[in-house]
PDB file of N, CA and C in Angstrom:
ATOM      1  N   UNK A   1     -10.083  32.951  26.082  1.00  0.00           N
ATOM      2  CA  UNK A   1      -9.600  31.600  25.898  1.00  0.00           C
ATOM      3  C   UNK A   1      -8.598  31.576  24.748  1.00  0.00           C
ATOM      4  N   UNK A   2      -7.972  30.759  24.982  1.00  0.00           N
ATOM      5  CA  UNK A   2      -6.949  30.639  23.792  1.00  0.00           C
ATOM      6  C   UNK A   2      -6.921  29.223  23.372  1.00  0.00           C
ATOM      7  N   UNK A   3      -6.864  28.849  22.309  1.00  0.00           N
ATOM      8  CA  UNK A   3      -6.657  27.331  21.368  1.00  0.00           C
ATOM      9  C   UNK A   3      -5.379  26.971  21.097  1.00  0.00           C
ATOM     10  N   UNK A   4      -5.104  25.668  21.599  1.00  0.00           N
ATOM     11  CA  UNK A   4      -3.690  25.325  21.780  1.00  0.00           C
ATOM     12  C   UNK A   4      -3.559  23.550  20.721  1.00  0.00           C
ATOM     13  N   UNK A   5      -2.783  23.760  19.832  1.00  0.00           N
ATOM     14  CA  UNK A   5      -3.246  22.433  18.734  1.00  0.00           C
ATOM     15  C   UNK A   5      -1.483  21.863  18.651  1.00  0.00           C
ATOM     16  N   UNK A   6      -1.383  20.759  18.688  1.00  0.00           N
ATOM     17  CA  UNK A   6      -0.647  19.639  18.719  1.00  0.00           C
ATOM     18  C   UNK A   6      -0.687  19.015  17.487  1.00  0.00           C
ATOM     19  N   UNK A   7       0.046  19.159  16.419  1.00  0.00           N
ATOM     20  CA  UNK A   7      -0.422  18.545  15.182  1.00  0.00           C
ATOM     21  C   UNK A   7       0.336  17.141  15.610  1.00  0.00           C
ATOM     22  N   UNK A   8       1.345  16.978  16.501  1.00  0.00           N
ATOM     23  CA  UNK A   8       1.159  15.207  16.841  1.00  0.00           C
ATOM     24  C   UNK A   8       2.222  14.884  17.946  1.00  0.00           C
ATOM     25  N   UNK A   9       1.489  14.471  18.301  1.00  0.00           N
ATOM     26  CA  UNK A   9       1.858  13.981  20.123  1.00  0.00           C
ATOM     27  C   UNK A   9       2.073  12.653  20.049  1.00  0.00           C
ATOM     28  N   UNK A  10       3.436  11.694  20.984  1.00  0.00           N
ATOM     29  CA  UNK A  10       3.909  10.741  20.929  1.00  0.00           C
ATOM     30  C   UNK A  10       2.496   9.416  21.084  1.00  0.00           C
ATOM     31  N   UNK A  11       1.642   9.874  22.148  1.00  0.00           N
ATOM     32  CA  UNK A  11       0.611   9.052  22.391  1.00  0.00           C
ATOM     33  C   UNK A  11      -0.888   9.696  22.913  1.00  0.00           C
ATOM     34  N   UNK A  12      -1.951   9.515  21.965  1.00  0.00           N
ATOM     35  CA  UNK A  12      -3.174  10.310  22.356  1.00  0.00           C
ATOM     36  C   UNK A  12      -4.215   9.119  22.072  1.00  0.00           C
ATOM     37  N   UNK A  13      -4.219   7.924  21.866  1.00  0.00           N
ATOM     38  CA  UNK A  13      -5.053   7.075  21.671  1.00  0.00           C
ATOM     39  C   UNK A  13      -4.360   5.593  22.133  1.00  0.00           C
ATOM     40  N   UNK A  14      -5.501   5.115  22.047  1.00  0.00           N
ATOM     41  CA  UNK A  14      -5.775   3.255  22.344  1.00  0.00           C
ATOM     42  C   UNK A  14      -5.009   2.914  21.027  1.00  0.00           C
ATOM     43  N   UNK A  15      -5.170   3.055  19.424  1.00  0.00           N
ATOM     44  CA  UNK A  15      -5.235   2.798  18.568  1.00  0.00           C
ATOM     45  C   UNK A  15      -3.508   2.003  18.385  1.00  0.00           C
ATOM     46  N   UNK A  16      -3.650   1.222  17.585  1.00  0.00           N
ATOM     47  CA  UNK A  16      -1.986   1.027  16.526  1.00  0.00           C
ATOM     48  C   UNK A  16      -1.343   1.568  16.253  1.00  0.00           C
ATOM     49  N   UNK A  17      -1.652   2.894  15.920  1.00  0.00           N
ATOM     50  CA  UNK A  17      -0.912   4.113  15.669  1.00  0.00           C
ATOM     51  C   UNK A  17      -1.200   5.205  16.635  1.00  0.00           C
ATOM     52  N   UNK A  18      -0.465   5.153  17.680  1.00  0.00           N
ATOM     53  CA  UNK A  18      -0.747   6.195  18.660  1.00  0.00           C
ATOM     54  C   UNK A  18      -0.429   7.348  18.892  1.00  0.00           C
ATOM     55  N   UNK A  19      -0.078   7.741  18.065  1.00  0.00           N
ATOM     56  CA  UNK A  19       0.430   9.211  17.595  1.00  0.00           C
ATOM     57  C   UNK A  19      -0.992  10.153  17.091  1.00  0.00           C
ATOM     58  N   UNK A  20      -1.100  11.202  16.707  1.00  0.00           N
ATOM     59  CA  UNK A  20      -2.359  11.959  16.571  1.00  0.00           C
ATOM     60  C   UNK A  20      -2.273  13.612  16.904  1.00  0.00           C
ATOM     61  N   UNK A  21      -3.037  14.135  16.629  1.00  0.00           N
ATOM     62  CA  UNK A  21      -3.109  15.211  17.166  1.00  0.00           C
ATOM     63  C   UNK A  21      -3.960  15.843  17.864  1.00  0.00           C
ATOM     64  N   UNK A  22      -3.418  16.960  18.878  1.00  0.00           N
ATOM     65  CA  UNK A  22      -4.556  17.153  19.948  1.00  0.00           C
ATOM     66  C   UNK A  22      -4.782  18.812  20.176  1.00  0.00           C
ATOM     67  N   UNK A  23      -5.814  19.217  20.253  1.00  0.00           N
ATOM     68  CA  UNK A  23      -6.131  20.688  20.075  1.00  0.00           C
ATOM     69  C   UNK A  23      -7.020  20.998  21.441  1.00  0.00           C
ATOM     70  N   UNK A  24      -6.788  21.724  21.940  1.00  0.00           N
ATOM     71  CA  UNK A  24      -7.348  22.087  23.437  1.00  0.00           C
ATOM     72  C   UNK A  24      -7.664  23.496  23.533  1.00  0.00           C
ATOM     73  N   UNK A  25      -9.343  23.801  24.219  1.00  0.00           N
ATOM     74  CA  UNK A  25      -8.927  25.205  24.226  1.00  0.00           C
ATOM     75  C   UNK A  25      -9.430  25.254  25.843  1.00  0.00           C
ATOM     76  N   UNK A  26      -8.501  26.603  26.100  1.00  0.00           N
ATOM     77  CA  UNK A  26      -8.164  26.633  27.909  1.00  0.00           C
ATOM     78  C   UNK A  26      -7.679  27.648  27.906  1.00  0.00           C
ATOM     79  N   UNK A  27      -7.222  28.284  28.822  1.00  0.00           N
ATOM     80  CA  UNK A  27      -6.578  30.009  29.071  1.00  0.00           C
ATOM     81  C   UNK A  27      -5.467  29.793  29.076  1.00  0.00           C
ATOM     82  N   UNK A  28      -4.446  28.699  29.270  1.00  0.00           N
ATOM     83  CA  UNK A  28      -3.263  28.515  29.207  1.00  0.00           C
ATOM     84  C   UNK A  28      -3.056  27.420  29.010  1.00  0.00           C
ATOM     85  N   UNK A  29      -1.063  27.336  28.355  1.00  0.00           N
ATOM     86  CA  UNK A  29      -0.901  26.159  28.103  1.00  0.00           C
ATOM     87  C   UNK A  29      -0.946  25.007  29.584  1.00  0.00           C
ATOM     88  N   UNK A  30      -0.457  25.462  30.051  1.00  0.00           N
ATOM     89  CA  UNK A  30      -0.591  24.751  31.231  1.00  0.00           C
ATOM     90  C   UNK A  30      -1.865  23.904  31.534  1.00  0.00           C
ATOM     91  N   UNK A  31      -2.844  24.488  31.927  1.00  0.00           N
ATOM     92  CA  UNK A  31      -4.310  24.236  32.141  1.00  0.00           C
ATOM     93  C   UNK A  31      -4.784  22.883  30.124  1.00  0.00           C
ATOM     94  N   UNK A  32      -4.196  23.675  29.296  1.00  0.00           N
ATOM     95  CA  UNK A  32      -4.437  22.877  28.456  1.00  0.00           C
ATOM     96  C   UNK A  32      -3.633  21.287  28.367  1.00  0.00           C
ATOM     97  N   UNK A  33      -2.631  21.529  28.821  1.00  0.00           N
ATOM     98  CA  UNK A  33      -1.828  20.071  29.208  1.00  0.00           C
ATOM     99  C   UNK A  33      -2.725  18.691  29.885  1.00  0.00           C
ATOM    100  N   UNK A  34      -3.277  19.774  30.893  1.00  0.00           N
ATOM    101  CA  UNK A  34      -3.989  19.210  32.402  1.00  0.00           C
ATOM    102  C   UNK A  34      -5.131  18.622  31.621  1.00  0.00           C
ATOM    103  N   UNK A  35      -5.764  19.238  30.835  1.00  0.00           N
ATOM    104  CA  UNK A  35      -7.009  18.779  30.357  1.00  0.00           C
ATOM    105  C   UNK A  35      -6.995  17.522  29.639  1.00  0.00           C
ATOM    106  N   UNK A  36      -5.668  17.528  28.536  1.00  0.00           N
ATOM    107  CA  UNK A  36      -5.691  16.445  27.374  1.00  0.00           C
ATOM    108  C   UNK A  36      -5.163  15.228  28.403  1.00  0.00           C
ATOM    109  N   UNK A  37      -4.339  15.887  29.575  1.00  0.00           N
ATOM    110  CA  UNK A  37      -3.739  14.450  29.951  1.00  0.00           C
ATOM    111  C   UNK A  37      -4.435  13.790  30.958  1.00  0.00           C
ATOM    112  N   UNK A  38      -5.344  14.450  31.047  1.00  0.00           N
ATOM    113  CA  UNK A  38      -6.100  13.839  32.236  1.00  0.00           C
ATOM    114  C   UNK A  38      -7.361  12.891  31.701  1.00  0.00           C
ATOM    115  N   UNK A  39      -7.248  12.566  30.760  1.00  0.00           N
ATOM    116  CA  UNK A  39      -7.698  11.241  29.438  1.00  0.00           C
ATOM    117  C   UNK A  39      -6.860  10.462  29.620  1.00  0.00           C
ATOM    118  N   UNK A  40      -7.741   9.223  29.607  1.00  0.00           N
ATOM    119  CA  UNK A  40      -7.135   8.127  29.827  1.00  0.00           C
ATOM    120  C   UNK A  40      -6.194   7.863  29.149  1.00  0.00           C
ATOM    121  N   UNK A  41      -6.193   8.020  27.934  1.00  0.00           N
ATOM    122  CA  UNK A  41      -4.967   7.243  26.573  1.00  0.00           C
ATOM    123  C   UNK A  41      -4.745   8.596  26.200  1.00  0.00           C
ATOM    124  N   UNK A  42      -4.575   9.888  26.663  1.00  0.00           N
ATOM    125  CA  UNK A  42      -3.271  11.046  25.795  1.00  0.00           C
ATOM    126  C   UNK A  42      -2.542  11.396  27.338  1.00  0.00           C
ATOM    127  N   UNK A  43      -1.268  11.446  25.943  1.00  0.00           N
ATOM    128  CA  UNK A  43      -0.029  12.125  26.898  1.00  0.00           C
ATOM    129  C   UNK A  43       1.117  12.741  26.297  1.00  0.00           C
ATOM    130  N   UNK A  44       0.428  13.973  26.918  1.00  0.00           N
ATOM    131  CA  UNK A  44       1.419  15.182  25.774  1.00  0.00           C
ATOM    132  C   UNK A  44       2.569  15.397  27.097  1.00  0.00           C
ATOM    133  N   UNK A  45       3.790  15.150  26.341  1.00  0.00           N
ATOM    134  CA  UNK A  45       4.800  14.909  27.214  1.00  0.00           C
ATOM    135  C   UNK A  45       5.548  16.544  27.173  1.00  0.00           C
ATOM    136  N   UNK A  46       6.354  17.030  27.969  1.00  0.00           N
ATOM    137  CA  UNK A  46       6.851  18.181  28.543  1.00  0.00           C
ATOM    138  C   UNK A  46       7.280  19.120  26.947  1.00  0.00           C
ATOM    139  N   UNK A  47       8.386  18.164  26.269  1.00  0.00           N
ATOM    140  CA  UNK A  47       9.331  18.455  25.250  1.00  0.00           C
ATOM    141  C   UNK A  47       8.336  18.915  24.131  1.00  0.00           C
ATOM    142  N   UNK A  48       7.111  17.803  24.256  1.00  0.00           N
ATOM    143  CA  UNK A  48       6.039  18.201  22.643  1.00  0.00           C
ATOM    144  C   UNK A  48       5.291  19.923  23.038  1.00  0.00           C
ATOM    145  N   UNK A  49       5.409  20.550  22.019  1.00  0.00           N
ATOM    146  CA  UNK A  49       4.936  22.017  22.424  1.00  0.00           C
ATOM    147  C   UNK A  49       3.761  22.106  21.139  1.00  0.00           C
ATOM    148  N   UNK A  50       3.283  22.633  21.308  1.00  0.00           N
ATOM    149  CA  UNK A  50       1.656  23.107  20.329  1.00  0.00           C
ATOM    150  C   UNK A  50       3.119  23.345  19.125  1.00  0.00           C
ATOM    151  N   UNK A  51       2.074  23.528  18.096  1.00  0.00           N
ATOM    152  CA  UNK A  51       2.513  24.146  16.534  1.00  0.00           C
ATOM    153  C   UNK A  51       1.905  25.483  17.074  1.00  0.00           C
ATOM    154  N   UNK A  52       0.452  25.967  17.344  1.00  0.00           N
ATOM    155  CA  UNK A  52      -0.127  26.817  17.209  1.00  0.00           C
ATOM    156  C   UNK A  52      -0.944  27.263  18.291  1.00  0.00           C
ATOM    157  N   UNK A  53      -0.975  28.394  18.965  1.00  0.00           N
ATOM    158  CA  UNK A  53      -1.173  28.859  19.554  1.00  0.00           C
ATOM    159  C   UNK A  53      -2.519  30.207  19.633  1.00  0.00           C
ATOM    160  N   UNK A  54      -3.690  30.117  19.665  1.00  0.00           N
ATOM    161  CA  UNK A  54      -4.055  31.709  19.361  1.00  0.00           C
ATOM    162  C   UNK A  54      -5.229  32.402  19.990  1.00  0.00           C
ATOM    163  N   UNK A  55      -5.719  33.348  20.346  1.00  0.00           N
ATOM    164  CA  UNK A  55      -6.249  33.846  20.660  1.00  0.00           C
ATOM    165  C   UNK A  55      -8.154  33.226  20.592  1.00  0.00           C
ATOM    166  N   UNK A  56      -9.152  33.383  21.008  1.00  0.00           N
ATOM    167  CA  UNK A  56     -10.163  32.616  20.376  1.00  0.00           C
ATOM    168  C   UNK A  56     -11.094  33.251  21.188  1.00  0.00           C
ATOM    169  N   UNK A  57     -12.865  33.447  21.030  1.00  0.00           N
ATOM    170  CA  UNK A  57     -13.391  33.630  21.337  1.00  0.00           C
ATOM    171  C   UNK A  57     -14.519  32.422  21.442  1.00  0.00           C
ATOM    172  N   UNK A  58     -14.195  31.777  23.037  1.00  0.00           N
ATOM    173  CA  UNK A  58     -15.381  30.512  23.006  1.00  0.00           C
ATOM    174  C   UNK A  58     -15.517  30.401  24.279  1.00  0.00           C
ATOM    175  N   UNK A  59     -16.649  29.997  24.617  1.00  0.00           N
ATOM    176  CA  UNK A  59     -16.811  30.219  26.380  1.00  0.00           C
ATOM    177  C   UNK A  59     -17.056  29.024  27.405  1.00  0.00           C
ATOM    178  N   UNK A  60     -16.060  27.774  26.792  1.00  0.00           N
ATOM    179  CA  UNK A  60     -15.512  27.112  27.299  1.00  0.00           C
ATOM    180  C   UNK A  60     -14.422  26.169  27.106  1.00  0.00           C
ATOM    181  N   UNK A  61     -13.804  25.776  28.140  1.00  0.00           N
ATOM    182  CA  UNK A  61     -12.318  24.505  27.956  1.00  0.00           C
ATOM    183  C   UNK A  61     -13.305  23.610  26.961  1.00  0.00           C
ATOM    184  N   UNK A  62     -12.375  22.851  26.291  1.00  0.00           N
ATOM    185  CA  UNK A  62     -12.692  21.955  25.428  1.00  0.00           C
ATOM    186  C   UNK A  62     -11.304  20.972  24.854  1.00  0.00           C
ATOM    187  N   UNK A  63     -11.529  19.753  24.745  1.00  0.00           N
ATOM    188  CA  UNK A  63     -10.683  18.895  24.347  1.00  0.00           C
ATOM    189  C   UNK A  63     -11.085  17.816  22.970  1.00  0.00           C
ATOM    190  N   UNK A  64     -10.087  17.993  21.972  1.00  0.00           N
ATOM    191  CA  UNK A  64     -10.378  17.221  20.854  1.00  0.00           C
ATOM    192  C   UNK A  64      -8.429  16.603  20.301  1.00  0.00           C
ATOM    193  N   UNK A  65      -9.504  14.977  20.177  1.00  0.00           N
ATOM    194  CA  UNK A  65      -8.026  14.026  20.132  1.00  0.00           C
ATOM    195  C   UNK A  65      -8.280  14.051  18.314  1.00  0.00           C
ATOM    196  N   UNK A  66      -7.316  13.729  17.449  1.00  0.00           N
ATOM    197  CA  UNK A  66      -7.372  13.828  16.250  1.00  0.00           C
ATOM    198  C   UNK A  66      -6.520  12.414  16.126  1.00  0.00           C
ATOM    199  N   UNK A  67      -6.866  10.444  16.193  1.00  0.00           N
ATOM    200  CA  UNK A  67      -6.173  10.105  16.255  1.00  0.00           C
ATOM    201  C   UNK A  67      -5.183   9.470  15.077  1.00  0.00           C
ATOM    202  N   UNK A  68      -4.238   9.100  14.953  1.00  0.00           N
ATOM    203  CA  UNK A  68      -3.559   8.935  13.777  1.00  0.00           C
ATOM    204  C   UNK A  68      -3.882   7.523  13.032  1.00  0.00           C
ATOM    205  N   UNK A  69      -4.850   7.421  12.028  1.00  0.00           N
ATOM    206  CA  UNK A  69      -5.109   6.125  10.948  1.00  0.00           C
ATOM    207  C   UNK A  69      -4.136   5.256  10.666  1.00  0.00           C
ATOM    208  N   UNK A  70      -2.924   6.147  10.303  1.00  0.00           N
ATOM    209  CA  UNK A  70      -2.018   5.451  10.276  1.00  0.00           C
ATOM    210  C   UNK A  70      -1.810   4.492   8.733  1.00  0.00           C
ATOM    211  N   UNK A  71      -1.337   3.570   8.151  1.00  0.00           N
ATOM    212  CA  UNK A  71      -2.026   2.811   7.034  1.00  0.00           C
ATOM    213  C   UNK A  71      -3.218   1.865   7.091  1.00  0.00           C
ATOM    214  N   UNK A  72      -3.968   1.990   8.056  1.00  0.00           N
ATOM    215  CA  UNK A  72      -4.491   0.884   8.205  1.00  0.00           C
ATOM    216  C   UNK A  72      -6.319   1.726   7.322  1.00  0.00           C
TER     217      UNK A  72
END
């Protein structure tokens, strides 16, 4: 598996500030796209690419939204 992290994507939450970041782990980016966007409120659009990319030992897909507070 590999871990694929988004330190901030145009829209990943309901919230006021819909920006956030999103970290996925999946065997590819592809498959990791599929996962975050297939949530109701994220959408990691074509152009946004991970910061980070890496190798990982975990023995399953997994999805985590990080959403942005923002000032509030």
């Amino acid at each position: 598996m590999k871990i694929f992290i988004w330190e901030r994507v145009g829209q990943c939450s309901y919230n006021y500030h819909t920006e956030g970041g999103v970290t996925v782990i999946a065997e590819t980016e592809e498959r990791a796209r599929e996962l975050a966007n297939e949530l109701e409120y994220c959408d990691i659009l074509p152009e946004e690419i991970p910061g980070l990319v890496a190798n990982i030992d975990y023995p399953c897909e997994k999805v985590f939204i990080f959403p942005d507070a923002g000032c509030c």
